[in-house]
Protein backbone atom coordinates (compact mmCIF):
# COMPACT_ATOMS: atom_id res chain seq x y z
CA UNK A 1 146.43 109.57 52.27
CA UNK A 2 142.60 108.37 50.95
CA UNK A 3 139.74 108.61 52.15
CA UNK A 4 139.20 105.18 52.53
CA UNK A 5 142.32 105.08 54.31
CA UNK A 6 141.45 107.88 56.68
CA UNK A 7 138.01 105.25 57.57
CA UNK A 8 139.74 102.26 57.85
CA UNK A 9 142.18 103.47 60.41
CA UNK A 10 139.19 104.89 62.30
CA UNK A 11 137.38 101.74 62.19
CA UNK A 12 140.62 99.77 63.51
CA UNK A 13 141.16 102.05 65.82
CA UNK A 14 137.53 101.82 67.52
CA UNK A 15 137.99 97.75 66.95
CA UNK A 16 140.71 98.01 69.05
CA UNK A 17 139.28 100.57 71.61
CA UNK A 18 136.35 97.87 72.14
CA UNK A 19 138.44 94.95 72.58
CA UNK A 20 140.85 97.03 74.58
CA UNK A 21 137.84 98.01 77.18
CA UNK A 22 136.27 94.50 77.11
CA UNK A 23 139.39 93.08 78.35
CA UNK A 24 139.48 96.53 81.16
CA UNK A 25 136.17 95.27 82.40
CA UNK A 26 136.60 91.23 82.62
CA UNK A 27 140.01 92.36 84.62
CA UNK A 28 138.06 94.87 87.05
CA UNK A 29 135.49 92.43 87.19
CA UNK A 30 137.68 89.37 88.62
CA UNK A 31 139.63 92.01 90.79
CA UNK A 32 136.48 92.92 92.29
CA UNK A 33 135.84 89.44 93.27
CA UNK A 34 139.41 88.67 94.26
CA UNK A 35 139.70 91.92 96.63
CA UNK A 36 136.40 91.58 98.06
CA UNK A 37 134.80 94.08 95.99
CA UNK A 38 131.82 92.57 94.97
CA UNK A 39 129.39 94.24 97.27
CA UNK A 40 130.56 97.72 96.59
CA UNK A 41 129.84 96.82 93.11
CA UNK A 42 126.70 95.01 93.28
CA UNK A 43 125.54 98.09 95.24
CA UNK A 44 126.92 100.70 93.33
CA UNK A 45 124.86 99.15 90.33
CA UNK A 46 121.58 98.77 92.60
CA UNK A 47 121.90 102.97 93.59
CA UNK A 48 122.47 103.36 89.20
CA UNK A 49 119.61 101.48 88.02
CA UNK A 50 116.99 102.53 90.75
CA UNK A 51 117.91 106.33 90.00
CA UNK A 52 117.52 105.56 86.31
CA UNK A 53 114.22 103.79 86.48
CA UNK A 54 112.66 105.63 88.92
CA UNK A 55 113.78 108.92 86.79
CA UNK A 56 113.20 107.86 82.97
CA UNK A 57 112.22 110.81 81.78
CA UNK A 58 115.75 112.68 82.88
CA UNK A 59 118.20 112.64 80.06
CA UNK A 60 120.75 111.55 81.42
CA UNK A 61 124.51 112.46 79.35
CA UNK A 62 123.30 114.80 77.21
CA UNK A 63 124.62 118.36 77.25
CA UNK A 64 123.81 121.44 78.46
CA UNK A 65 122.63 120.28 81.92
CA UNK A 66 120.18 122.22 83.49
CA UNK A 67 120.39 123.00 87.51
CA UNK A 68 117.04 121.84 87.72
CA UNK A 69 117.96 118.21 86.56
CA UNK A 70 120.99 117.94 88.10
CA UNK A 71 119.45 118.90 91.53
CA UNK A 72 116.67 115.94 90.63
CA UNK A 73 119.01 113.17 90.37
CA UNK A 74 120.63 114.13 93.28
CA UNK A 75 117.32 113.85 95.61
CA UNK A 76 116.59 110.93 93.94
CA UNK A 77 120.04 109.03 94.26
CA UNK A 78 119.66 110.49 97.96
CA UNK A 79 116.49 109.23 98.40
CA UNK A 80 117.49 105.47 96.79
CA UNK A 81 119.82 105.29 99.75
CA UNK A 82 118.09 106.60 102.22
CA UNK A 83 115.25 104.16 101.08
CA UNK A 84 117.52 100.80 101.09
CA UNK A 85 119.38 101.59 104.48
CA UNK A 86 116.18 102.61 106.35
CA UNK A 87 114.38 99.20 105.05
CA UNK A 88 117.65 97.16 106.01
CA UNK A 89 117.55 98.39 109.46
CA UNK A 90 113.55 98.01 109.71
CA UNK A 91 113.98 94.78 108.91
CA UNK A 92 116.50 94.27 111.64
CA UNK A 93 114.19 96.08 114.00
CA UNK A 94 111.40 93.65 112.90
CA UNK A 95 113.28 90.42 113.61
CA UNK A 96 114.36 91.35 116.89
CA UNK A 97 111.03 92.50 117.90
CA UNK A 98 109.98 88.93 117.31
CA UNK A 99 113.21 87.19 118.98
CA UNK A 100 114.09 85.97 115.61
CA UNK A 101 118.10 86.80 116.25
CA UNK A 102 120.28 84.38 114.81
CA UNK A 103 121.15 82.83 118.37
CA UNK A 104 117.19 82.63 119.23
CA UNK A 105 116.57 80.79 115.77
CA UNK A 106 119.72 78.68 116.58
CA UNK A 107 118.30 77.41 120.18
CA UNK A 108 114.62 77.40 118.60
CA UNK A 109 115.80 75.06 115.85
CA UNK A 110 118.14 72.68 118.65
CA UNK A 111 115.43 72.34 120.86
CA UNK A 112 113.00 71.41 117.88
CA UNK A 113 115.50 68.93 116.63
CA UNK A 114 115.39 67.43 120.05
CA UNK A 115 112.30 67.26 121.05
CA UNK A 116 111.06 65.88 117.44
CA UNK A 117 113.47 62.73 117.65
CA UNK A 118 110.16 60.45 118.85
CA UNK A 119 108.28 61.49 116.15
CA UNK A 120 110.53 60.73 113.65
CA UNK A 121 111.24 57.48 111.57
CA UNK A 122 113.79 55.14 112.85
CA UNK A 123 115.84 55.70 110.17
CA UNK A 124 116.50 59.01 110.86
CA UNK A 125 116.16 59.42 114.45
CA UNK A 126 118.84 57.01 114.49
CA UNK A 127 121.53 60.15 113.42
CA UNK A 128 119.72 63.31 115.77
CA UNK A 129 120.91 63.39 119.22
CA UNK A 130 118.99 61.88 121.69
CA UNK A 131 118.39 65.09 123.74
CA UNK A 132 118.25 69.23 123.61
CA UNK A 133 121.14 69.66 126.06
CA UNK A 134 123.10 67.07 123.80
CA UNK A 135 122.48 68.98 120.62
CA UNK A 136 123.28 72.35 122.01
CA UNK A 137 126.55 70.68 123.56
CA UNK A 138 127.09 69.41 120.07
CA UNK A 139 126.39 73.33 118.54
CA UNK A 140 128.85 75.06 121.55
CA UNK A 141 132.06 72.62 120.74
CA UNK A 142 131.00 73.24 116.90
CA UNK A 143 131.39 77.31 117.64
CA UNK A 144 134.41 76.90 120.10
CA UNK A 145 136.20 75.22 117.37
CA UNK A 146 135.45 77.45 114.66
CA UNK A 147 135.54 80.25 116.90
CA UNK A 148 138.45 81.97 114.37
CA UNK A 149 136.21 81.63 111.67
CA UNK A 150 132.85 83.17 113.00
CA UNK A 151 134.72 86.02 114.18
CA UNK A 152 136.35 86.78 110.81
CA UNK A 153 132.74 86.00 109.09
CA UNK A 154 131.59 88.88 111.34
CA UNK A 155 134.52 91.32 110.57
CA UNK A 156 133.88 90.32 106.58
CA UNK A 157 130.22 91.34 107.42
CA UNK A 158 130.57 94.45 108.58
CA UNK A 159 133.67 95.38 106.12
CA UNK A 160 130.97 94.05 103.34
CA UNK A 161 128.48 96.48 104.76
CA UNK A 162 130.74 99.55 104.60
CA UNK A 163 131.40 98.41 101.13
CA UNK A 164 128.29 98.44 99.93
CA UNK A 165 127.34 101.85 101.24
CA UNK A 166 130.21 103.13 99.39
CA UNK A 167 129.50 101.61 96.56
CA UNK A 168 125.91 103.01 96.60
CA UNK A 169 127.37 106.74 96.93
CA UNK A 170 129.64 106.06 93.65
CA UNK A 171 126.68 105.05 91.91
CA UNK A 172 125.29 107.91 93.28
CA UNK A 173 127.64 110.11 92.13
CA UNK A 174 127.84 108.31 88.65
CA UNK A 175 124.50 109.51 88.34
CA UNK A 176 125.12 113.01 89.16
CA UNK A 177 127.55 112.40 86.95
CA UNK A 178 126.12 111.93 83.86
CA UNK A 179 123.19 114.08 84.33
CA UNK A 180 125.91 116.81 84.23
CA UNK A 181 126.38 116.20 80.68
CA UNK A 182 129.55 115.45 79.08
CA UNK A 183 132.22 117.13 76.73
CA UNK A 184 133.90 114.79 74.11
CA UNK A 185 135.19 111.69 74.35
CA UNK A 186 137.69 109.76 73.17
CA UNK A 187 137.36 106.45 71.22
CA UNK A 188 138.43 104.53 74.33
CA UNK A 189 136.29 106.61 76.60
CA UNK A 190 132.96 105.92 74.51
CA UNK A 191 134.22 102.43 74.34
CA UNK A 192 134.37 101.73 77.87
CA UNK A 193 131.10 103.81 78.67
CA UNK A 194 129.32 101.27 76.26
CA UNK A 195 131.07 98.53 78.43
CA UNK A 196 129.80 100.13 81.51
CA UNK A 197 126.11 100.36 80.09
CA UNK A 198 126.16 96.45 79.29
CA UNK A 199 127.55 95.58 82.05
CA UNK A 200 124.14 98.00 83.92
CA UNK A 201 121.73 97.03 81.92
CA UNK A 202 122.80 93.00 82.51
CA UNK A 203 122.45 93.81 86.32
CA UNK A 204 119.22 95.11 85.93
CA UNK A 205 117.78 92.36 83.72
CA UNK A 206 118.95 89.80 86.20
CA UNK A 207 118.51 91.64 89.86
CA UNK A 208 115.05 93.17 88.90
CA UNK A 209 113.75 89.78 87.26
CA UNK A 210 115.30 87.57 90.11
CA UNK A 211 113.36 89.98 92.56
CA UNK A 212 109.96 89.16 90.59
CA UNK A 213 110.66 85.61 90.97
CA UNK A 214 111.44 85.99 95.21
CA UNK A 215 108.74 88.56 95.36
CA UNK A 216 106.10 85.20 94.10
CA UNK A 217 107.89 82.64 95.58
CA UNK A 218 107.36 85.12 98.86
CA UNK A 219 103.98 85.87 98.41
CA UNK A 220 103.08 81.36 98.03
CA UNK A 221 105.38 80.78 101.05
CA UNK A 222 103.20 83.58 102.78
CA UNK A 223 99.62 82.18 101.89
CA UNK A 224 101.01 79.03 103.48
CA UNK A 225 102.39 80.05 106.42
CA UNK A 226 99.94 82.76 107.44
CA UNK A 227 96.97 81.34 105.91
CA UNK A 228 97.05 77.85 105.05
CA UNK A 229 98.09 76.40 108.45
CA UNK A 230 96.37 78.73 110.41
CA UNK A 231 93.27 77.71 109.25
CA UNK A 232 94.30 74.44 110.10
CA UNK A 233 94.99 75.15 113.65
CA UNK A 234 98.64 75.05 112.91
CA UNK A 235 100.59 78.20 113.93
CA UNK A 236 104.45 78.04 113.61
CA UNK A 237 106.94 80.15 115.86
CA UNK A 238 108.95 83.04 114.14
CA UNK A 239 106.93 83.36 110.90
CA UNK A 240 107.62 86.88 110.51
CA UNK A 241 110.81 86.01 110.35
CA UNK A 242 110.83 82.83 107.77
CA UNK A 243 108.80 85.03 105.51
CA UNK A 244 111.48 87.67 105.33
CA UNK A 245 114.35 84.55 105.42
CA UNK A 246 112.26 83.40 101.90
CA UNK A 247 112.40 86.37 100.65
CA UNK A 248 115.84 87.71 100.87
CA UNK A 249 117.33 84.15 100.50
CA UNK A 250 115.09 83.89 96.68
CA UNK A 251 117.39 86.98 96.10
CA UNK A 252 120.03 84.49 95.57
CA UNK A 253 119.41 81.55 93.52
CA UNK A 254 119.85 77.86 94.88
CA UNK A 255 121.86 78.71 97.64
CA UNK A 256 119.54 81.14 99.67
CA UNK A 257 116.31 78.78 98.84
CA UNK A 258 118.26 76.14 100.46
CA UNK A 259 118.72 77.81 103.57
CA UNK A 260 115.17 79.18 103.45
CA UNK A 261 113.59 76.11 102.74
CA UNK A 262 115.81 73.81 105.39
CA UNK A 263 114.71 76.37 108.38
CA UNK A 264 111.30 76.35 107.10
CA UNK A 265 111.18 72.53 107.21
CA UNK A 266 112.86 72.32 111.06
CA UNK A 267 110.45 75.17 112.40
CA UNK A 268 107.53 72.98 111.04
CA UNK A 269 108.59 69.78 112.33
CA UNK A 270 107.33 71.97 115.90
CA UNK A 271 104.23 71.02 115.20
CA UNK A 272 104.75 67.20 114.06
CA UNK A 273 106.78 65.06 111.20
CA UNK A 274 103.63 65.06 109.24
CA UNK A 275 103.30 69.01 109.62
CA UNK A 276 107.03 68.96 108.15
CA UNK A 277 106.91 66.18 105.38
CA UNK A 278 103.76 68.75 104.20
CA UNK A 279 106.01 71.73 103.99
CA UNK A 280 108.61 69.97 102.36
CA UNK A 281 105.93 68.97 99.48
CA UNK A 282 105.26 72.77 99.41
CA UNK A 283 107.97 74.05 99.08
CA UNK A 284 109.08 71.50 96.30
CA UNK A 285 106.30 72.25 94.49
CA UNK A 286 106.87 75.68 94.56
CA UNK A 287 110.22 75.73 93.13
CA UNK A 288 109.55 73.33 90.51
CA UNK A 289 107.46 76.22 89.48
CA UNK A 290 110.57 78.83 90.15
CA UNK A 291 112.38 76.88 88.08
CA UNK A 292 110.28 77.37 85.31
CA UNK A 293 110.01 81.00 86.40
CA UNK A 294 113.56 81.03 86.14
CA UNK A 295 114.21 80.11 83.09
CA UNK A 296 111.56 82.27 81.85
CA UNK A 297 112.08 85.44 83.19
CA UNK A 298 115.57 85.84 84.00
CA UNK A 299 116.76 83.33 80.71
CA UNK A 300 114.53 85.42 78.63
CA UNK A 301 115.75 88.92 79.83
CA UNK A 302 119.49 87.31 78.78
CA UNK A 303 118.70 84.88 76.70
CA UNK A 304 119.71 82.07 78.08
CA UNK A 305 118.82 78.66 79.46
CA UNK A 306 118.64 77.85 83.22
CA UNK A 307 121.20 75.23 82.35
CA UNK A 308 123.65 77.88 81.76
CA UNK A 309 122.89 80.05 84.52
CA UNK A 310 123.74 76.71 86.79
CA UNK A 311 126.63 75.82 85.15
CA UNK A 312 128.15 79.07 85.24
CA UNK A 313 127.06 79.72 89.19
CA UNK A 314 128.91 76.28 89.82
CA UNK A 315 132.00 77.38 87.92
CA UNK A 316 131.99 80.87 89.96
CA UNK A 317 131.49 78.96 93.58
CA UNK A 318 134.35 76.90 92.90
CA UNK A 319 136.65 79.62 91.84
CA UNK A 320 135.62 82.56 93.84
CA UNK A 321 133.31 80.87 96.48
CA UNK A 322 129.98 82.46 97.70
CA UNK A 323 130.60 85.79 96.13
CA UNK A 324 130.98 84.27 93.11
CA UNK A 325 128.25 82.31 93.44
CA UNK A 326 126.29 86.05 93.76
CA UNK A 327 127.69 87.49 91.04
CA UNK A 328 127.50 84.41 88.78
CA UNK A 329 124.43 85.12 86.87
CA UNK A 330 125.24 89.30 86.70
CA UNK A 331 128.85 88.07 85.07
CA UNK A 332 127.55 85.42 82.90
CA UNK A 333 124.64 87.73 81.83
CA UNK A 334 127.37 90.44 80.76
CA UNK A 335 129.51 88.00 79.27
CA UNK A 336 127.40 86.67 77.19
CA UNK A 337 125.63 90.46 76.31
CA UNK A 338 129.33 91.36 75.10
CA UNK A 339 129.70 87.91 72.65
CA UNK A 340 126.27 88.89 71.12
CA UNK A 341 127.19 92.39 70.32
CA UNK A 342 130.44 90.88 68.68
CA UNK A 343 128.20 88.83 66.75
CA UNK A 344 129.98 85.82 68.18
CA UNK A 345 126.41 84.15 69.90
């Protein structure tokens, strides 16, 4: 047999390898949404990507490990978790300190509703209830009916939780991992290594850019509600708590800003409709400025247009629901990483 035959085998053989893990990864990928896998993924990736920026100069795969770097990713992966369960529970510990539990926020935002009907236009005071004790009627048959599904939301929660801790310790351990070193591969090994790294670094452009944009749109929201109306004699109930709300909700696009922004609006309506109608300006202003964020930041780290990022979020929500919704732009981001490496995009 040639030479050139000897290459051209090779070459269809690592064509295949690549096409072979592409379609591995888009099939672990829906799993992981179908089984309910998506936050031991999503936090596997968060525990890979910290350790690997936080430790750049750690060369990671190579061979020939030396004790000394192996024991360094390990107190760093260590430390990653450590770091995001201790702030999770201090920001538990925060809310409650400032009765902002999700019952308290509930009865805070029924007895607002109430006691704002007067103040509001006919034509919408027309559809609130005409008392508190009405509207929290209204909110207990609500819960007693979809009693079944609150209490499954709960058990998803804290199965979802366990998940993700898992998930962190694999990526943890994918770390330790590959600062080990590694012995040859195969052609389907490297392959699906190189699938893994896209499929990292697209988490990374998205998650780390979609935190600048909630870490801005956090800091505005912030300057209004701690400085703005205070100077104006205006001081809203559980601040601490829609500050953190705004934050974690710009984590996820759309859908968290929308629950953000609706309990920012009710809080302020405490104070008066006009108080409320000037929030609502605010916070539209501010994420017609997001948007444009958006589209520069995260679209440029993937290049690609907010209109795609929608279109694929909406596809995800109506196939996978809300977890699909999350992973959307991650997915989409990988998706399209994969076409441009073909040379397909």
């Amino acid at each position: 047999m040639r030479l050139d035959d000897h290459r051209g085998i090779a070459a269809i053989s690592e064509k295949q390898a690549r096409y072979a893990a592409i379609a591995a990864m888009v099939l672990g990928l829906v799993l992981c949404l179908e089984l309910g896998l998506i936050g031991a993924l999503l936090g596997g990736l968060l525990v890979h990507e910290l350790v690997h920026a936080i430790a750049p100069r750690i060369t990671f795969g190579s061979r020939g490990a030396t004790r000394a770097r192996v024991v360094s990713v390990g107190l760093i992966a260590t430390l990653v978790i450590g770091t995001l369960v201790a702030a999770g529970f201090a920001a538990s510990a925060m809310l409650r300190s400032e009765g902002a539990t999700p019952g308290a926020l509930l009865a805070r935002a029924a007895d607002i509703l109430a006691s704002s009907r007067g103040s509001l236009p006919a034509m919408i005071s027309q559809y609130m209830p005409e008392d508190a004790d009405t509207l929290r009627t209204m909110i207990v048959d609500w819960l007693r009916d979809h009693a079944a599904e609150l209490q499954h939301a709960g058990h998803l929660f804290g199965v979802t939780f366990l998940h993700v801790l898992l998930g962190m310790v694999i990526g943890a351990i994918i770390c330790f991992r590959e600062a080990l070193g590694t012995t040859h591969k195969t052609v389907l090994l490297r392959e699906a290594s190189e699938r893994v790294r896209t499929l990292a670094h697209s988490f990374r452009s998205v998650v780390f850019a979609q935190v600048k944009i909630s870490a801005i749109n956090t800091v505005l929201t912030a300057i209004y509600l701690a400085v703005v109306l205070p100077l104006l004699g205006i001081h809203l109930p559980f601040m601490k708590a829609l500050i953190a709300l705004c934050f974690i909700g710009g984590l996820l696009p759309v859908f968290g800003n929308l629950i953000s922004n609706t309990m920012i609006v009710i809080v302020s309506l405490s104070q008066g409709f006009a108080i409320a109608v000037g929030s609502l300006v605010f916070l539209i202003v501010i994420h017609k400025l997001e948007y444009f964020l958006n589209a520069r930041i995260v679209g440029g780290e993937i290049r690609a247009a907010a209109w795609e990022l929608l279109c694929a979020m909406l596809a995800f929500e109506a196939a996978f629901g809300v977890p699909g919704l999350v992973a959307a732009p991650i997915f989409y981001a990988y998706g399209k990483a994969e076409l441009r490496q073909l040379g397909l995009v």
